[in-house]
Protein backbone atom coordinates (compact mmCIF):
# COMPACT_ATOMS: atom_id res chain seq x y z
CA UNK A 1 0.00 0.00 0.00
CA UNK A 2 1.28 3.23 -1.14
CA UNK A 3 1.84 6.75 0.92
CA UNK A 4 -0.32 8.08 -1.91
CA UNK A 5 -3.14 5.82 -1.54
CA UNK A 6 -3.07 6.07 2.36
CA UNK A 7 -3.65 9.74 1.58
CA UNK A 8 -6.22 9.54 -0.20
CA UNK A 9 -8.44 7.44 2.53
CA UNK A 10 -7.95 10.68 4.24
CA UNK A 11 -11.33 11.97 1.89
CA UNK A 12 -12.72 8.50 0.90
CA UNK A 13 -12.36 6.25 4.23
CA UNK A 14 -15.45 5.94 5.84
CA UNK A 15 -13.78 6.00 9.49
CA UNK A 16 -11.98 8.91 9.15
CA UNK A 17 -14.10 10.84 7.60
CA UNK A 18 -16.40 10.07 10.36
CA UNK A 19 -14.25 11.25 12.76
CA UNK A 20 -13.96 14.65 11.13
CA UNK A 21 -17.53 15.21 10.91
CA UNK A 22 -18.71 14.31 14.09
CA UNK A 23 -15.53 15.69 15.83
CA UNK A 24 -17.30 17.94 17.97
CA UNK A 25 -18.90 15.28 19.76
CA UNK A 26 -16.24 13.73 21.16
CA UNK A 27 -16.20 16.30 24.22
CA UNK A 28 -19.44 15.00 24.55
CA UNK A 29 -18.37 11.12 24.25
CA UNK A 30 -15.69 11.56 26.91
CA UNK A 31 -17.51 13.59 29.09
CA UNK A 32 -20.29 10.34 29.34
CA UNK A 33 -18.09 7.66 29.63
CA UNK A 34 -15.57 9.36 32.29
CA UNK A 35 -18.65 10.15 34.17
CA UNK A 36 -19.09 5.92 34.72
CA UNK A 37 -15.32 5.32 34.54
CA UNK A 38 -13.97 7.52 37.38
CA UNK A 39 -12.96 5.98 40.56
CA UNK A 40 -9.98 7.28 42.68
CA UNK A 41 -8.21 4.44 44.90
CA UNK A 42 -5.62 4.90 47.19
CA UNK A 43 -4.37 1.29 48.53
CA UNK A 44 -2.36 -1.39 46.78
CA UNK A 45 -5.97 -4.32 46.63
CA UNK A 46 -7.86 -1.28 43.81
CA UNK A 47 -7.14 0.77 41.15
CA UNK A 48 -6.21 4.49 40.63
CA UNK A 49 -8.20 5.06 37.81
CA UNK A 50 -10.27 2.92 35.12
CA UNK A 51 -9.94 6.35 32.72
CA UNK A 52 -8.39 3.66 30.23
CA UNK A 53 -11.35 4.01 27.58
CA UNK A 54 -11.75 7.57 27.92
CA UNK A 55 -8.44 7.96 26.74
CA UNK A 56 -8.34 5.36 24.61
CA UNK A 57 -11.71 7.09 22.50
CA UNK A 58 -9.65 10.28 22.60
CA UNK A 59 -6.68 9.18 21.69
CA UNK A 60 -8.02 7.41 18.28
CA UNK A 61 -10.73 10.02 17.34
CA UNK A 62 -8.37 13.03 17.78
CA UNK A 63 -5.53 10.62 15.49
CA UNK A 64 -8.30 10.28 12.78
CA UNK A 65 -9.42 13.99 12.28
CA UNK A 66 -5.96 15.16 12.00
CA UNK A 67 -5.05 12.05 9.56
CA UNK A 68 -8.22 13.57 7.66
CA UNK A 69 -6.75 17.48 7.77
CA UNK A 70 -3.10 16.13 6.50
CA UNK A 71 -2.15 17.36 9.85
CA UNK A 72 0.45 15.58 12.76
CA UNK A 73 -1.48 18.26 15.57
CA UNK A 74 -4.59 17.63 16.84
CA UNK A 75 -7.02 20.23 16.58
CA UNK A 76 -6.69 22.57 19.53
CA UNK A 77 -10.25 23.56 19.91
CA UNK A 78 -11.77 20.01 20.02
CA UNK A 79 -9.08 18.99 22.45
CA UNK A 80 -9.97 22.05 24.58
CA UNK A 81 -13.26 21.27 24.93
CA UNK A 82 -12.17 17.19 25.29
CA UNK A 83 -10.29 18.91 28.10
CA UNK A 84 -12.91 20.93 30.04
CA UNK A 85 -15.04 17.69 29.69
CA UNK A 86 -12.98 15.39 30.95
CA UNK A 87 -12.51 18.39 34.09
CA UNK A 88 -15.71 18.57 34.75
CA UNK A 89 -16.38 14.93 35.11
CA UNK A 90 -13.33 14.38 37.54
CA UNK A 91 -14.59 17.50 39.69
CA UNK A 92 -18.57 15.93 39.58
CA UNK A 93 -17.21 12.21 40.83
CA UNK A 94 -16.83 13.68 44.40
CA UNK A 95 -13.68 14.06 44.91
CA UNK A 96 -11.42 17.00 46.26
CA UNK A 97 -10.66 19.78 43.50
CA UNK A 98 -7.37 19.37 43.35
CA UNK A 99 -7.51 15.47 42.80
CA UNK A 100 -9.78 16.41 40.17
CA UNK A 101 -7.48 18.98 38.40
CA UNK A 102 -4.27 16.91 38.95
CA UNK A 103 -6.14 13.71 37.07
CA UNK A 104 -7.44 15.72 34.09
CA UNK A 105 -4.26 17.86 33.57
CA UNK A 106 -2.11 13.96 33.46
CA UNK A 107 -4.97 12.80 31.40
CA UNK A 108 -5.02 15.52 28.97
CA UNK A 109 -1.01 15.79 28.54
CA UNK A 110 -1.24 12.13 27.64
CA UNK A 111 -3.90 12.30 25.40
CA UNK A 112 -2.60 15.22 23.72
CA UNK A 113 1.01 13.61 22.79
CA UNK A 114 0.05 10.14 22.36
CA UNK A 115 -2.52 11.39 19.62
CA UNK A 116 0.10 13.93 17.83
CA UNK A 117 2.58 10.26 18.18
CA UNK A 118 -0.22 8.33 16.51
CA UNK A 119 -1.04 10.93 13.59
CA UNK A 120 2.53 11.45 12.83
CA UNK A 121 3.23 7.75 12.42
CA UNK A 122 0.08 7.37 10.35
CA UNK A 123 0.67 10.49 7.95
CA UNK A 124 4.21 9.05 6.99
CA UNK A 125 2.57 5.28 5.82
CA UNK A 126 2.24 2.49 7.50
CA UNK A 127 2.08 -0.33 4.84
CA UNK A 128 1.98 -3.89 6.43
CA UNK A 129 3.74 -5.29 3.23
CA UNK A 130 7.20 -3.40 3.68
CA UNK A 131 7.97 -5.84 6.78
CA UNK A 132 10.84 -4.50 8.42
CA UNK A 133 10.49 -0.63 7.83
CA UNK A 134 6.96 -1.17 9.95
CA UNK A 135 8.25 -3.39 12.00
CA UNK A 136 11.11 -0.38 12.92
CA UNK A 137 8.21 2.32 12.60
CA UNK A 138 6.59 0.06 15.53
CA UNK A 139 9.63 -0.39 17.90
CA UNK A 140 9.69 3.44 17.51
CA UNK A 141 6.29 4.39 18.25
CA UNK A 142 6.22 1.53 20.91
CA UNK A 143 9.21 3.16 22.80
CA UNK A 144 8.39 7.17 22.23
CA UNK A 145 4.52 5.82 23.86
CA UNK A 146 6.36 3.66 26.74
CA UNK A 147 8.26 7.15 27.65
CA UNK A 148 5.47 9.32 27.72
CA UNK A 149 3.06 6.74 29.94
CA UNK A 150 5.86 6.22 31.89
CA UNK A 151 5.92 9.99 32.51
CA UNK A 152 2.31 10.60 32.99
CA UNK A 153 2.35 7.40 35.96
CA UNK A 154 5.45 8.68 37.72
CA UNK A 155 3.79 12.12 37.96
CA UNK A 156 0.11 11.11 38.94
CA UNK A 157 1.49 8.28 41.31
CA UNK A 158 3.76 11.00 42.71
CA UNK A 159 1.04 12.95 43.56
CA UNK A 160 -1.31 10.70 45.30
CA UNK A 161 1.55 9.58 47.36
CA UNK A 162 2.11 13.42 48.27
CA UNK A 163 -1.44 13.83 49.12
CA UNK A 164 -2.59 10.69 50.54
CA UNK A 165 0.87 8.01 50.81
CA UNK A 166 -0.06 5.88 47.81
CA UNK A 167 2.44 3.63 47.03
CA UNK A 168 4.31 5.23 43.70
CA UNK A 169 5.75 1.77 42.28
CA UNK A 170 2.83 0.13 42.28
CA UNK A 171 0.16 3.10 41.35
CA UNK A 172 3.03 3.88 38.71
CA UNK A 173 2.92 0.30 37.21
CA UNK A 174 -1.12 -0.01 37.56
CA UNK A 175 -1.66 3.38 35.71
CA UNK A 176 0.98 2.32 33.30
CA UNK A 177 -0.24 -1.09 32.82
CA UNK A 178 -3.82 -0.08 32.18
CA UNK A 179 -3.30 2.84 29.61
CA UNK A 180 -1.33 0.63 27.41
CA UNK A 181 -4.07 -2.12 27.33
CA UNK A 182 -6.03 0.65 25.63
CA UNK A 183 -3.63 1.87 23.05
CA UNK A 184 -3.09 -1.81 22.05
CA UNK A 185 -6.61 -1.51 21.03
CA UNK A 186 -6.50 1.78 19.04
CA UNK A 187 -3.31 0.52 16.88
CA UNK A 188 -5.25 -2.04 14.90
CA UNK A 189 -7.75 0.46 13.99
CA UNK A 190 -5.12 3.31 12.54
CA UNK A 191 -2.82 0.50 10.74
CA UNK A 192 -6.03 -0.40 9.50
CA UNK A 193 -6.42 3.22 7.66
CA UNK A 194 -3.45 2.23 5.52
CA UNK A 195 -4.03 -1.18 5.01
CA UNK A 196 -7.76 -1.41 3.99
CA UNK A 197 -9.11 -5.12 3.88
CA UNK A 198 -11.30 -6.29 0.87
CA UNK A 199 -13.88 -8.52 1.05
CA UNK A 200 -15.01 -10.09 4.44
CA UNK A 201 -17.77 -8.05 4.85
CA UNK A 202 -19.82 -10.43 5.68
CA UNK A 203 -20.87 -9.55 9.49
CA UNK A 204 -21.71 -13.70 9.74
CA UNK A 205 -18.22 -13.69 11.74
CA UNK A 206 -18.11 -10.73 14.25
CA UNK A 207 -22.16 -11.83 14.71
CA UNK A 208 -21.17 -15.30 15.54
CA UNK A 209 -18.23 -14.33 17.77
CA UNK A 210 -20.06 -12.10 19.94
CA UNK A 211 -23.61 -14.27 20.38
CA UNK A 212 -20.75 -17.11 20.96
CA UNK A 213 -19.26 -14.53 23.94
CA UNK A 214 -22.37 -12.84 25.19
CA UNK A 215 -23.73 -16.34 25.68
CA UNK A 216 -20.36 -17.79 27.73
CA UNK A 217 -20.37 -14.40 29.74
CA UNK A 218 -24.13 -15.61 30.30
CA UNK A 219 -22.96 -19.01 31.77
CA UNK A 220 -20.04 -17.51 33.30
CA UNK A 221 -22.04 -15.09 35.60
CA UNK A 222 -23.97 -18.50 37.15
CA UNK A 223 -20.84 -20.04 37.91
CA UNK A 224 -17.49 -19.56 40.66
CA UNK A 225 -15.04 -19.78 38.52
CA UNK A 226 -11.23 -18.30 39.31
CA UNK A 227 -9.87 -15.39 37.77
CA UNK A 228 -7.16 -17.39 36.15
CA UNK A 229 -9.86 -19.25 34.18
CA UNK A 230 -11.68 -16.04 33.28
CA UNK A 231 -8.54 -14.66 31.57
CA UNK A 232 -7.72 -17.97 29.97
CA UNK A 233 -10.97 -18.13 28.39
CA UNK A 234 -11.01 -14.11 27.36
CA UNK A 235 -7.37 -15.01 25.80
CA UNK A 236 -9.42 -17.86 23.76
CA UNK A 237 -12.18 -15.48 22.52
CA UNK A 238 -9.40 -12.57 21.67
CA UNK A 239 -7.64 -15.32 19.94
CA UNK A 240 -10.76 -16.40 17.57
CA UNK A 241 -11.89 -12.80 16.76
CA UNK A 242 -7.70 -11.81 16.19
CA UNK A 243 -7.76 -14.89 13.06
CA UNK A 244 -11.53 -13.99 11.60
CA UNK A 245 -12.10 -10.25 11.95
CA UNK A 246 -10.86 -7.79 10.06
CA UNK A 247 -8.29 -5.34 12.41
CA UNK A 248 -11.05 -2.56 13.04
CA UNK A 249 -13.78 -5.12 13.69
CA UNK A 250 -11.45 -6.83 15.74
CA UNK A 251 -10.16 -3.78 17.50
CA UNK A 252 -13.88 -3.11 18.28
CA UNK A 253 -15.23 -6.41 19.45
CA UNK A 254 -12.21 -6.65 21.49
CA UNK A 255 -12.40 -3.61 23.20
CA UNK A 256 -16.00 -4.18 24.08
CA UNK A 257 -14.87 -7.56 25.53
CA UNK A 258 -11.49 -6.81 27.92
CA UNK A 259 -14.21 -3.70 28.92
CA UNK A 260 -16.79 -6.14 30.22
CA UNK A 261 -14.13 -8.42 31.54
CA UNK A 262 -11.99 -5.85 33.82
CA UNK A 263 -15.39 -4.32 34.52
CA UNK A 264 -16.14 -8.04 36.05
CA UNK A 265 -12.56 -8.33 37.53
CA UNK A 266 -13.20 -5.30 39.51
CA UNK A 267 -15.49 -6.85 41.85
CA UNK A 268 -13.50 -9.89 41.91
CA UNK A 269 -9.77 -9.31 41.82
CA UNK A 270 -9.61 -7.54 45.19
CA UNK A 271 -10.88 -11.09 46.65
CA UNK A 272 -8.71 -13.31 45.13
CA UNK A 273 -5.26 -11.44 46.08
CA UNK A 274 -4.67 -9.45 42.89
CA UNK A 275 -4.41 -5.60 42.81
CA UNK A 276 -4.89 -3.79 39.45
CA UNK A 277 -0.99 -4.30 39.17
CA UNK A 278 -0.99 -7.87 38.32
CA UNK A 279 -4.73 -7.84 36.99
CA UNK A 280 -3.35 -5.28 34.00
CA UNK A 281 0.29 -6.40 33.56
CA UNK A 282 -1.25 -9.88 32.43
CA UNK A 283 -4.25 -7.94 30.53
CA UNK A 284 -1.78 -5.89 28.83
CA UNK A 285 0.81 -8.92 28.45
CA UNK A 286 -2.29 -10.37 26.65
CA UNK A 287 -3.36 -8.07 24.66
CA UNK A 288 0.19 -7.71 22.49
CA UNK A 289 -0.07 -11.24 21.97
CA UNK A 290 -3.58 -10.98 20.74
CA UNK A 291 -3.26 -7.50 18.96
CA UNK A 292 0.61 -9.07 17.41
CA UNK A 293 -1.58 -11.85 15.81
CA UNK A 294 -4.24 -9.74 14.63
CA UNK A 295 -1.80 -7.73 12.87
CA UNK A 296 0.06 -10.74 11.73
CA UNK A 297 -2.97 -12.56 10.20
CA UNK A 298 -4.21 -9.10 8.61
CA UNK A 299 -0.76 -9.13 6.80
CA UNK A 300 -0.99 -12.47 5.18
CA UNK A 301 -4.45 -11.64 4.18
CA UNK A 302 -3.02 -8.75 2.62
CA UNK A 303 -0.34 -10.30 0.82
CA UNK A 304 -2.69 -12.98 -0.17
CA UNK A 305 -4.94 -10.33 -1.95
CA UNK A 306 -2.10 -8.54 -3.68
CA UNK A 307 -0.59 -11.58 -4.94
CA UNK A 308 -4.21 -12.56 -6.33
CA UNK A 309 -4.60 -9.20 -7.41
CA UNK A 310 -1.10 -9.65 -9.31
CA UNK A 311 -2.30 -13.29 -11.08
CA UNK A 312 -4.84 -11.55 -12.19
CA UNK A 313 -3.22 -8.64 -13.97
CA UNK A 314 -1.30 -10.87 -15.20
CA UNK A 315 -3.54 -13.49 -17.10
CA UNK A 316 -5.71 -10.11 -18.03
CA UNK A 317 -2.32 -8.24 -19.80
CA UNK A 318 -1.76 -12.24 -21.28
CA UNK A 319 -5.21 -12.33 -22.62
CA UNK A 320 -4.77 -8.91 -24.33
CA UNK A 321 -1.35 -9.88 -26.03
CA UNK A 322 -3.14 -13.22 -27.09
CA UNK A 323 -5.70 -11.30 -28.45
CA UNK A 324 -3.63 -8.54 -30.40
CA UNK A 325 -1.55 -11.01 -31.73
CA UNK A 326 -4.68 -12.48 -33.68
CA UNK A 327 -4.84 -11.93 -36.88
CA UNK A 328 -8.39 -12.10 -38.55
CA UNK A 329 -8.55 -14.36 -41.72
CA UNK A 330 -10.73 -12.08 -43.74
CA UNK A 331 -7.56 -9.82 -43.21
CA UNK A 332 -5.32 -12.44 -44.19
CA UNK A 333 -7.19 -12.40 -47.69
CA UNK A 334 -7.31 -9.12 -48.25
């Protein structure tokens, strides 16, 4: 896949031009779901945060519209307001001001720069079938991202250990932990911008996947099983929708899923000896294996349609020479 044809998705891709048009509701998106996402912990058995989603929403919608502009910034007044909503909804949970403030000014630094990292990666190409210069796009994207969550933990964890003696290792390695499970999740969906998928729209598979999940989260509910079998079976369901869907399908489905899931763990970690430390180091862990096959089995299926694409050319340009190089009889006679 050409730079020139990831360009031009910029006015004909359905996602991104979404995310242009609709821009101006994405204060409005992160307002709602911060609203049921923020929870402030201060002990080593919960979480800091669950702001994962919020930022992970922000993160990709803000990377789209400037993909769409031809731009590596993120427009300032959309991320304003994304700013003032995500303010207000910290400062409505309850909490002191200043805890409020402190999480939506680490929030909104991280959003900001991991968006402008994103954009910029996806503006310069990011062709699946040129192997090694995305694999060293990846390793640099991967480390510029582990510095700046890195950053953004050390700071908030310094803070609540100022304020209220929350362990910094561990709130650092939680907050880190959980805000990379959700830019695992937005990466499939911008590689996915330059590396469009034909066919497969059938929506037989995602259907089937998630009646197959809603159902086992059904059966799971009436039964007492451990969280190690919980993630082993989410691992199993990433797996299946990582080989059948299509990397923004699969991006999706899976997002909704490891939501639901850490949702569940929530109320069940804290009981069975596991903080959000080791609950997200083995989510995340998880996640690049599942997201690493899902962009693995997207590139053979690319590959496989160029290379048909390619046979095909070719017979076509054989059937024209075959065809030129026929002489008419009626000619012959004449």
């Amino acid at each position: 896949m050409t730079d020139l044809h990831c360009g031009s998705l910029r006015k004909e891709g359905a996602l991104v031009g979404l995310a242009y048009r609709y821009k101006w509701l994405l204060p409005v998106a992160v307002f709602l779901l911060s609203r049921v996402s923020v929870e402030y912990y201060f002990d080593a058995s919960i979480s800091f945060s669950w702001l994962w989603a919020t930022n992970a929403l922000a993160v990709l919608w803000l990377a789209l519209d400037a993909h769409y502009r031809a731009s590596n910034l993120p427009d300032m007044r959309v991320f304003a307001a994304t700013l003032i909503a995500l303010g207000c909804a910290n400062l409505l949970g309850g909490g002191p001001l200043q805890d409020g403030l402190a999480m939506s000014v680490v929030n909104a630094i991280e959003i900001y720069f991991a968006a402008w990292l994103f954009a910029n990666a996806v503006n310069k190409g990011c062709s699946l079938t040129d192997g090694l210069g995305f694999s060293s796009k990846l390793l640099k994207v991967g480390g510029a991202l582990g510095v700046l969550l890195a950053s953004t933990a050390v700071a908030i964890s310094l803070y609540f250990n100022h304020r209220y003696g929350a362990p910094v290792a561990y709130g650092a390695g939680a907050w880190m932990a959980s805000q990379l499970a959700s830019y695992l999740f937005v990466l499939p969906v911008l590689i996915s911008v330059c590396n469009p998928e034909r066919g497969l729209h059938s929506a037989k598979a995602p259907l089937l996947i998630v009646v197959g999940f809603i159902a086992y989260e059904s059966l799971e509910l009436m039964s007492s099983n451990t969280t190690l079998y919980e993630f082993i079976a989410l691992s199993a369901w990433l797996t299946v929708a990582a080989l059948f869907l299509r990397l923004r399908i699969f991006a999706l489905t899976g997002f909704c899923f490891v939501a639901l899931e850490l949702f569940d763990f929530m109320n069940e970690t804290g009981e069975q000896g596991l903080g959000p430390l080791q609950t997200n180091l083995v989510m995340g862990a998880l996640l690049a294996i599942v997201v690493s096959t899902a962009i693995v089995t997207s590139r053979a299926r690319l590959l496989q349609q160029l290379t048909a694409d390619a046979l095909h050319q070719s017979k076509k340009k054989q059937q024209q020479l075959e065809l030129a190089l026929m002489v008419p009889t009626s000619h012959c006679l004449s």
